[in-house]
Protein backbone atom coordinates (compact mmCIF):
# COMPACT_ATOMS: atom_id res chain seq x y z
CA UNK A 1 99.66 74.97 119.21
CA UNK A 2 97.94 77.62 117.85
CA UNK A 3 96.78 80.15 120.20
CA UNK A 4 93.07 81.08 120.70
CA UNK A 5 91.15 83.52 122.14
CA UNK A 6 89.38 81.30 124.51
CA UNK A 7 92.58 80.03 125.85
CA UNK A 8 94.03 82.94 126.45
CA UNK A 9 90.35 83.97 128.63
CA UNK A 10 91.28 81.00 130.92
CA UNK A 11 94.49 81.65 131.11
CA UNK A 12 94.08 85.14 132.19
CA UNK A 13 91.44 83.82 134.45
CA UNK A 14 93.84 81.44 136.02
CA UNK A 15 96.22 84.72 137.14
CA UNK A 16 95.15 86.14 140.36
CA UNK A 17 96.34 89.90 139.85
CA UNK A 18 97.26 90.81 143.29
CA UNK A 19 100.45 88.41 142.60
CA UNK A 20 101.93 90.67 140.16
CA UNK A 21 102.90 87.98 138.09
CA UNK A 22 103.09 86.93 134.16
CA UNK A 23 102.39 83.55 132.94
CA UNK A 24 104.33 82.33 129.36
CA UNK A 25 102.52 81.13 126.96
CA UNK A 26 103.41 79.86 123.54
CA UNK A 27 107.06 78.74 123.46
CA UNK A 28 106.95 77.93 119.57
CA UNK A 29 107.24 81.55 118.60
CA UNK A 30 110.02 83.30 117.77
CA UNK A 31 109.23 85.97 120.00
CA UNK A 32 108.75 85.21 124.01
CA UNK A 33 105.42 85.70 125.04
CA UNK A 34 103.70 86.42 128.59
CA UNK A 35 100.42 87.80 129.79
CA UNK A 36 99.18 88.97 133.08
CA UNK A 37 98.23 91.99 134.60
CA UNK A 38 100.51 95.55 134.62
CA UNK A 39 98.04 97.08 136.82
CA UNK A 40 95.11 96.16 139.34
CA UNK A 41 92.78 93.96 137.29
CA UNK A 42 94.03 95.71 133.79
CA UNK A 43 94.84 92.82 131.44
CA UNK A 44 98.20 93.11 129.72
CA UNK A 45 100.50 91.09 126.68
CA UNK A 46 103.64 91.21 127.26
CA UNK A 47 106.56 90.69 124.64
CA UNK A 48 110.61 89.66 125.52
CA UNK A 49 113.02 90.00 122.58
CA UNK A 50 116.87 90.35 122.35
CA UNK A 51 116.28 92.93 120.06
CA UNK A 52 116.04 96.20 120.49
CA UNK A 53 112.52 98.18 120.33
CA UNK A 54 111.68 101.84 119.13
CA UNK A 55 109.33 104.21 120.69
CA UNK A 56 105.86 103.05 120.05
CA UNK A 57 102.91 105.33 120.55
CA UNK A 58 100.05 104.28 122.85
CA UNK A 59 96.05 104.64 121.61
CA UNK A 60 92.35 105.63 123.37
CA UNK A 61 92.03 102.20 124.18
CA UNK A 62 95.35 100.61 125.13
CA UNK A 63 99.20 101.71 126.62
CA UNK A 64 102.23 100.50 125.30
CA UNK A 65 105.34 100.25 127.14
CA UNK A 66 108.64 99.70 125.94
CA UNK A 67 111.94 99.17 128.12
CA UNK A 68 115.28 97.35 128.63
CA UNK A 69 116.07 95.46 131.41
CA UNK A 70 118.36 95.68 134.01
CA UNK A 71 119.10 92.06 134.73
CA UNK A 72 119.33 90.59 131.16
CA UNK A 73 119.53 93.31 129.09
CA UNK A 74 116.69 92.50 127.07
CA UNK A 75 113.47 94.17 125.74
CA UNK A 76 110.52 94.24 126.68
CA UNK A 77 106.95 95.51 124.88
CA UNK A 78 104.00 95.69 126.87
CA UNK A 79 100.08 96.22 125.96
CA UNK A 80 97.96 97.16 128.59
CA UNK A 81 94.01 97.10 127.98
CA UNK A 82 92.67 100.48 129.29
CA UNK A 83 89.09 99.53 129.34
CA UNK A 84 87.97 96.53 130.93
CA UNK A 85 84.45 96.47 128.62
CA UNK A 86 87.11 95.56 125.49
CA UNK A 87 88.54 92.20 127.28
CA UNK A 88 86.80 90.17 124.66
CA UNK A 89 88.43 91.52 121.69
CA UNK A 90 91.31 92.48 123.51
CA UNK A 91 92.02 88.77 123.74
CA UNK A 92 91.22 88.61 119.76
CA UNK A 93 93.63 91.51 119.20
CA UNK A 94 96.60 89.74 121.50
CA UNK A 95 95.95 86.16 119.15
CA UNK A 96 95.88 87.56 115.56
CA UNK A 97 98.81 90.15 116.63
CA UNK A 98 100.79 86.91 118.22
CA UNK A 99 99.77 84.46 115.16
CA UNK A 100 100.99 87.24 112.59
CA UNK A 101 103.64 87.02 113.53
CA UNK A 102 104.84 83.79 114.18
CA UNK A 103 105.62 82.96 110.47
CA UNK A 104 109.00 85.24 110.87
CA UNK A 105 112.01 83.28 110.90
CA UNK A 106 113.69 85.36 113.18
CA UNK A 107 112.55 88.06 115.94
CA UNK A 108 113.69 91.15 113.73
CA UNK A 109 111.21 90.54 111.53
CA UNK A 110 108.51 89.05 113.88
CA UNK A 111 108.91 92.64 115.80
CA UNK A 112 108.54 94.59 112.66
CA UNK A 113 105.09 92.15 112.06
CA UNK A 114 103.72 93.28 115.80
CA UNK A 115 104.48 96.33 115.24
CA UNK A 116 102.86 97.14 112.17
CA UNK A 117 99.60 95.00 113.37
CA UNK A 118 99.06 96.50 116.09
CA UNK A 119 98.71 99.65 114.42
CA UNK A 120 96.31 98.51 112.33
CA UNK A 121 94.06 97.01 115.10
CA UNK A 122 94.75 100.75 116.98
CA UNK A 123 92.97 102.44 113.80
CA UNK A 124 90.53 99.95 113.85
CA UNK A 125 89.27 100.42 117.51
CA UNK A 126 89.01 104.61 116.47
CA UNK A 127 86.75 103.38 114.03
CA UNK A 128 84.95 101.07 116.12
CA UNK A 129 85.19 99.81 119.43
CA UNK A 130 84.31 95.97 119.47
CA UNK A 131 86.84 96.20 116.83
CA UNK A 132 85.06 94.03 114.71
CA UNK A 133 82.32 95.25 112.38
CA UNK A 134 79.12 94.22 113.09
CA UNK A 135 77.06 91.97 110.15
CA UNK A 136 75.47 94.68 108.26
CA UNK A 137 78.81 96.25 107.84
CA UNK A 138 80.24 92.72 106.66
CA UNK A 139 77.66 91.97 104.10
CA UNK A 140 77.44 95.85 102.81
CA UNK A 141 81.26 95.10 102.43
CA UNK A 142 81.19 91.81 100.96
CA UNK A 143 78.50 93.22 98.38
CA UNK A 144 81.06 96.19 97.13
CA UNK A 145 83.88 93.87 97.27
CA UNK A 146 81.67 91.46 94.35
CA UNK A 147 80.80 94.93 92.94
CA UNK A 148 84.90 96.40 92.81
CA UNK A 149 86.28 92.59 91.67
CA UNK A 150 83.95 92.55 88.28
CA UNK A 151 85.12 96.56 87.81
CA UNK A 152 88.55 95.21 88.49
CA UNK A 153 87.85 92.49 85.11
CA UNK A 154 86.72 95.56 82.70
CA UNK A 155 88.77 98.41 83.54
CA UNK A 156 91.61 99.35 81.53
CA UNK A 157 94.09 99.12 84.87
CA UNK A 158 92.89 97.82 88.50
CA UNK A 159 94.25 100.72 90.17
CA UNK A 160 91.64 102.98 88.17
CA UNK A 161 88.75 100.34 89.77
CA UNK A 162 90.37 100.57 93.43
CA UNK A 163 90.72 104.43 93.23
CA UNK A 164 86.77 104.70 92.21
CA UNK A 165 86.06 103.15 95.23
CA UNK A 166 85.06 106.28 96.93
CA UNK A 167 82.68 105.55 99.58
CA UNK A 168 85.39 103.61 101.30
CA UNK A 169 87.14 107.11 101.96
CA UNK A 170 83.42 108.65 103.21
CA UNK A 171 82.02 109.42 99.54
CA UNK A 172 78.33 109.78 99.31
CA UNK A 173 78.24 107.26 96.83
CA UNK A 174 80.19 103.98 96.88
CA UNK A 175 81.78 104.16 93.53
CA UNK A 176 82.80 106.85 91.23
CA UNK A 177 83.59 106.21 87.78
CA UNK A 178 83.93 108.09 84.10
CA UNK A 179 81.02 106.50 83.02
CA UNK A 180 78.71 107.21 85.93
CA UNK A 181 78.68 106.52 89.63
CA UNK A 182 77.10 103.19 91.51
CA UNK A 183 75.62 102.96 95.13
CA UNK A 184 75.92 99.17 96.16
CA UNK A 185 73.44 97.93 98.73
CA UNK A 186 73.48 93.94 100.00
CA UNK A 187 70.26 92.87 100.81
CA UNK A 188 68.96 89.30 101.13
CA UNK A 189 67.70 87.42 98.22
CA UNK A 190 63.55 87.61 99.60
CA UNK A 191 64.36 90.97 100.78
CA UNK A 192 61.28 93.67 99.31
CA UNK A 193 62.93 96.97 100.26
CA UNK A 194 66.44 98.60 100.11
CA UNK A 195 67.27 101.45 102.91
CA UNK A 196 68.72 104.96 101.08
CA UNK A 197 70.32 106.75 104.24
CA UNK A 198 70.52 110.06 103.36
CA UNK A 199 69.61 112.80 101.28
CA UNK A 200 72.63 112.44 99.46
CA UNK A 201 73.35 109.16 98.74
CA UNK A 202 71.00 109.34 95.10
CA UNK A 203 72.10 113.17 94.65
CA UNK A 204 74.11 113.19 91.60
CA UNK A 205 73.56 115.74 88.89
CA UNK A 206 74.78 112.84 86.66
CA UNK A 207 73.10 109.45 86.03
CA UNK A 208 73.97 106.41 87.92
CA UNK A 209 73.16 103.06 89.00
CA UNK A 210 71.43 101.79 92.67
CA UNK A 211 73.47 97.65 92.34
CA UNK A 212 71.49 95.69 94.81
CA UNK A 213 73.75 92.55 95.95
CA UNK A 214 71.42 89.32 96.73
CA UNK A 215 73.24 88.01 99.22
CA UNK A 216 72.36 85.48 102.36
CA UNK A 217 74.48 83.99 105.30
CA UNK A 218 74.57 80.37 104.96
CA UNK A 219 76.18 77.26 106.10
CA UNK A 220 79.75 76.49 105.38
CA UNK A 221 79.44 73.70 103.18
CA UNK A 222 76.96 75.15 100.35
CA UNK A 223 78.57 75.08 97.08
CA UNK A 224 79.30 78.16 95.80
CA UNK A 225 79.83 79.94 99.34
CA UNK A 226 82.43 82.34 99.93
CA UNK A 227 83.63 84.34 103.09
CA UNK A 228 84.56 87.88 103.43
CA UNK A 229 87.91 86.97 103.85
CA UNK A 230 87.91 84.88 100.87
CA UNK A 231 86.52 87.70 98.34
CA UNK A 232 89.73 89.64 99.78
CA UNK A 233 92.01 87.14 99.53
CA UNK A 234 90.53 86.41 95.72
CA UNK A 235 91.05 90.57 95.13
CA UNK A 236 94.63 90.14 96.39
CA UNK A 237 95.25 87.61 93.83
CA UNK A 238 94.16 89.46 90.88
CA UNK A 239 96.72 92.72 92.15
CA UNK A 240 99.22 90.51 92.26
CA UNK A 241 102.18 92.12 90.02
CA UNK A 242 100.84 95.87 90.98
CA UNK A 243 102.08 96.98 93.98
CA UNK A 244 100.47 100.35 94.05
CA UNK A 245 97.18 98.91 93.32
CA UNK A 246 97.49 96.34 96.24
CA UNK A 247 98.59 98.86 98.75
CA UNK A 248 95.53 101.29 97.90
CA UNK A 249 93.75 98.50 98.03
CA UNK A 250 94.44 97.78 101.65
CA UNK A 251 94.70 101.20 102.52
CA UNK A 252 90.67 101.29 101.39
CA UNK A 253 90.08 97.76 103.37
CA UNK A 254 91.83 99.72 106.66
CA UNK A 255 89.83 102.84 106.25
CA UNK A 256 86.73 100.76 105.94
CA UNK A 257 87.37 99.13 109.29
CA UNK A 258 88.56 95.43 107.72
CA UNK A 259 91.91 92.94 108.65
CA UNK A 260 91.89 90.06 107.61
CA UNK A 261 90.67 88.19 111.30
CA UNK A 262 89.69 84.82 111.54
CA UNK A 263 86.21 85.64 112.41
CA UNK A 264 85.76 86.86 108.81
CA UNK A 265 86.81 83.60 107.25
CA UNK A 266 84.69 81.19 109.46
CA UNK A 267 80.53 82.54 108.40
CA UNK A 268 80.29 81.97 104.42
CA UNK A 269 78.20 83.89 102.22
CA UNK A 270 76.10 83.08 98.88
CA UNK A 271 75.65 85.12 95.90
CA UNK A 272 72.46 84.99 94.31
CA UNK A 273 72.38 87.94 91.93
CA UNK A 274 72.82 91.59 91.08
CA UNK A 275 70.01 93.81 90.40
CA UNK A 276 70.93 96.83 88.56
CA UNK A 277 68.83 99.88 88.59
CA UNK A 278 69.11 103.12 86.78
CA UNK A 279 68.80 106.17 88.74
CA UNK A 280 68.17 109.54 86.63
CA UNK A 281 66.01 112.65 87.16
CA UNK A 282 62.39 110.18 87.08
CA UNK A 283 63.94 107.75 89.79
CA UNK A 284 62.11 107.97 92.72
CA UNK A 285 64.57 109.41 95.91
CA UNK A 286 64.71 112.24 98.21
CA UNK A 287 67.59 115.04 97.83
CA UNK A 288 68.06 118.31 99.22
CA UNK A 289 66.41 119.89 96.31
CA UNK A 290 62.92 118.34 96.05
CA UNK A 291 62.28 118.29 100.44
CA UNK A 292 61.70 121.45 101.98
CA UNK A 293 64.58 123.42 103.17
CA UNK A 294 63.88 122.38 106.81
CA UNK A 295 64.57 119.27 106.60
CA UNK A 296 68.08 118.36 106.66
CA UNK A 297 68.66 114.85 106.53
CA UNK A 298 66.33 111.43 106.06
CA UNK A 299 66.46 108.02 106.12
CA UNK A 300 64.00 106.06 103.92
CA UNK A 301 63.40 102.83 102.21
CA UNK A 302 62.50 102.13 98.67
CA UNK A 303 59.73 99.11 97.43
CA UNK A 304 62.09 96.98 94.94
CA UNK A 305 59.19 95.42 93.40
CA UNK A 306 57.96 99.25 92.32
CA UNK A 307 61.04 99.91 90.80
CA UNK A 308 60.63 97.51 87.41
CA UNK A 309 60.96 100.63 85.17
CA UNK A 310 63.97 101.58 85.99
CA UNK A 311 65.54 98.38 86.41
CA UNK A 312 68.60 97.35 83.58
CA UNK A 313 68.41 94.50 81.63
């Protein structure tokens, strides 16, 4: 049975901490599994392997524990949630790392899949703490990811696309190309404004393009509806064959603050257009050199109606 968040809430509920004790849960694993509570009313996941575990390092927001024991002689590898305002995702972090892992056929390789997630869902809470992004971050992403997957069909090699995704890596600009750069904003399809949030974000001494996405949340079943995960998963297949361009790839997803949860396959998004607009010395933004020196940063919105002129065909 496949593990859920919400199970794992009542089971944890069902523990009364002043016992000291773990409760098992999923036996059709190939790792043994147990959760409880290391410490007074600190939530912990607890793994039991026969084979041995290296040092792991522990993050802001949980300790990991690693030791051998006595009795049996086997491993153990603890997590123990630091801060108790994280117990929801915490229990989303202990069922993605437990159901990555249990395709492994053996628990070598199911340890090496833990291990590796949970580093990934450490970097993630750095970036942000509910560990999942919020939906403006998922549709800006979901609009870049349309934006990167037609770049992928008419560049000379995808690993040129990938590595002009800049903005992924903190770029002022989302994409950075030879012929020009590209700031993608998702908007919905009514929408009559698009947000520019800073001074730099247009500043470009060359030409470039402002690609507004038309995209909406809608229900599952509309034809033509894709999820976040599903645009990945679509990108995946079209790297498959170039390994370097799939691991930048993910390495650009990571530093974005994306894995591939289940939360990001279940809302589905639709595609209405693209809206290209050309942005040269007459387009209308703000950058450092035409605001007075004093100010040092803005946030502003532009009217997409006004901007007919400068749209592409």
């Amino acid at each position: 049975m496949k593990i859920t968040p919400e199970i794992l809430e009542k089971q944890w509920s069902s523990i009364s901490y002043t016992d000291g004790g773990f409760l098992q849960i999923d036996t059709q694993h190939p790792l043994e599994w147990h959760i409880g509570y290391q410490s007074i009313s600190q939530r912990t996941l607890l793994l039991v392997s026969d084979v041995e575990i290296g040092a792991i390092d522990s993050s802001k927001s949980m300790i990991v524990s690693r030791r051998r024991r006595e009795k049996d002689k086997r491993w153990t590898l603890s997590f123990e949630l630091l801060r108790n305002e994280q117990q929801g995702v915490f229990a989303i972090l202990c069922c993605d790392v437990i159901e990555h892992s249990r395709s492994a056929t053996n628990e070598e390789e199911a340890l090496k899949l833990v291990i590796n997630r949970y580093k990934q869902w450490s970097k993630l809470l750095e970036l942000q703490r509910s560990g999942l992004m919020d939906e403006h971050r998922r549709k800006g992403l979901f609009g870049e990811l349309l934006f990167l997957e037609k770049r992928i069909t008419i560049s000379d090699g995808s690993l040129s696309a990938i590595r002009g995704w800049v903005g992924a890596d903190g770029a002022d600009q989302d994409f950075m190309y030879s012929d020009g750069w590209f700031e993608v904003k998702s908007v919905g399809v009514s929408t009559t404004s698009v947000t520019i949030s800073s001074l730099e974000q247009l500043d470009c001494p060359d030409a470039g393009e402002l690609i507004i996405q038309r995209i909406d949340k809608v229900a599952p079943d509309k034809a033509g509806a894709f999820s976040l995960n599903g645009v990945v998963r679509r990108i995946n297949a079209t790297l498959i064959g170039d390994a370097e361009a799939i691991d930048l790839f993910r390495t650009k997803l990571s530093a974005y603050g994306y894995i591939d949860l289940q939360e990001y396959s279940e809302q589905k998004y639709f595609h209405a257009r693209t809206e290209r607009y050309r942005v040269d010395e007459s387009f209308p933004k703000l950058i450092a050199g035409n605001v007075q020196p004093q100010i040092v940063s803005a946030h502003y919105e532009l009217s997409i109606p006004s901007l007919t002129q400068w749209k592409e065909e």
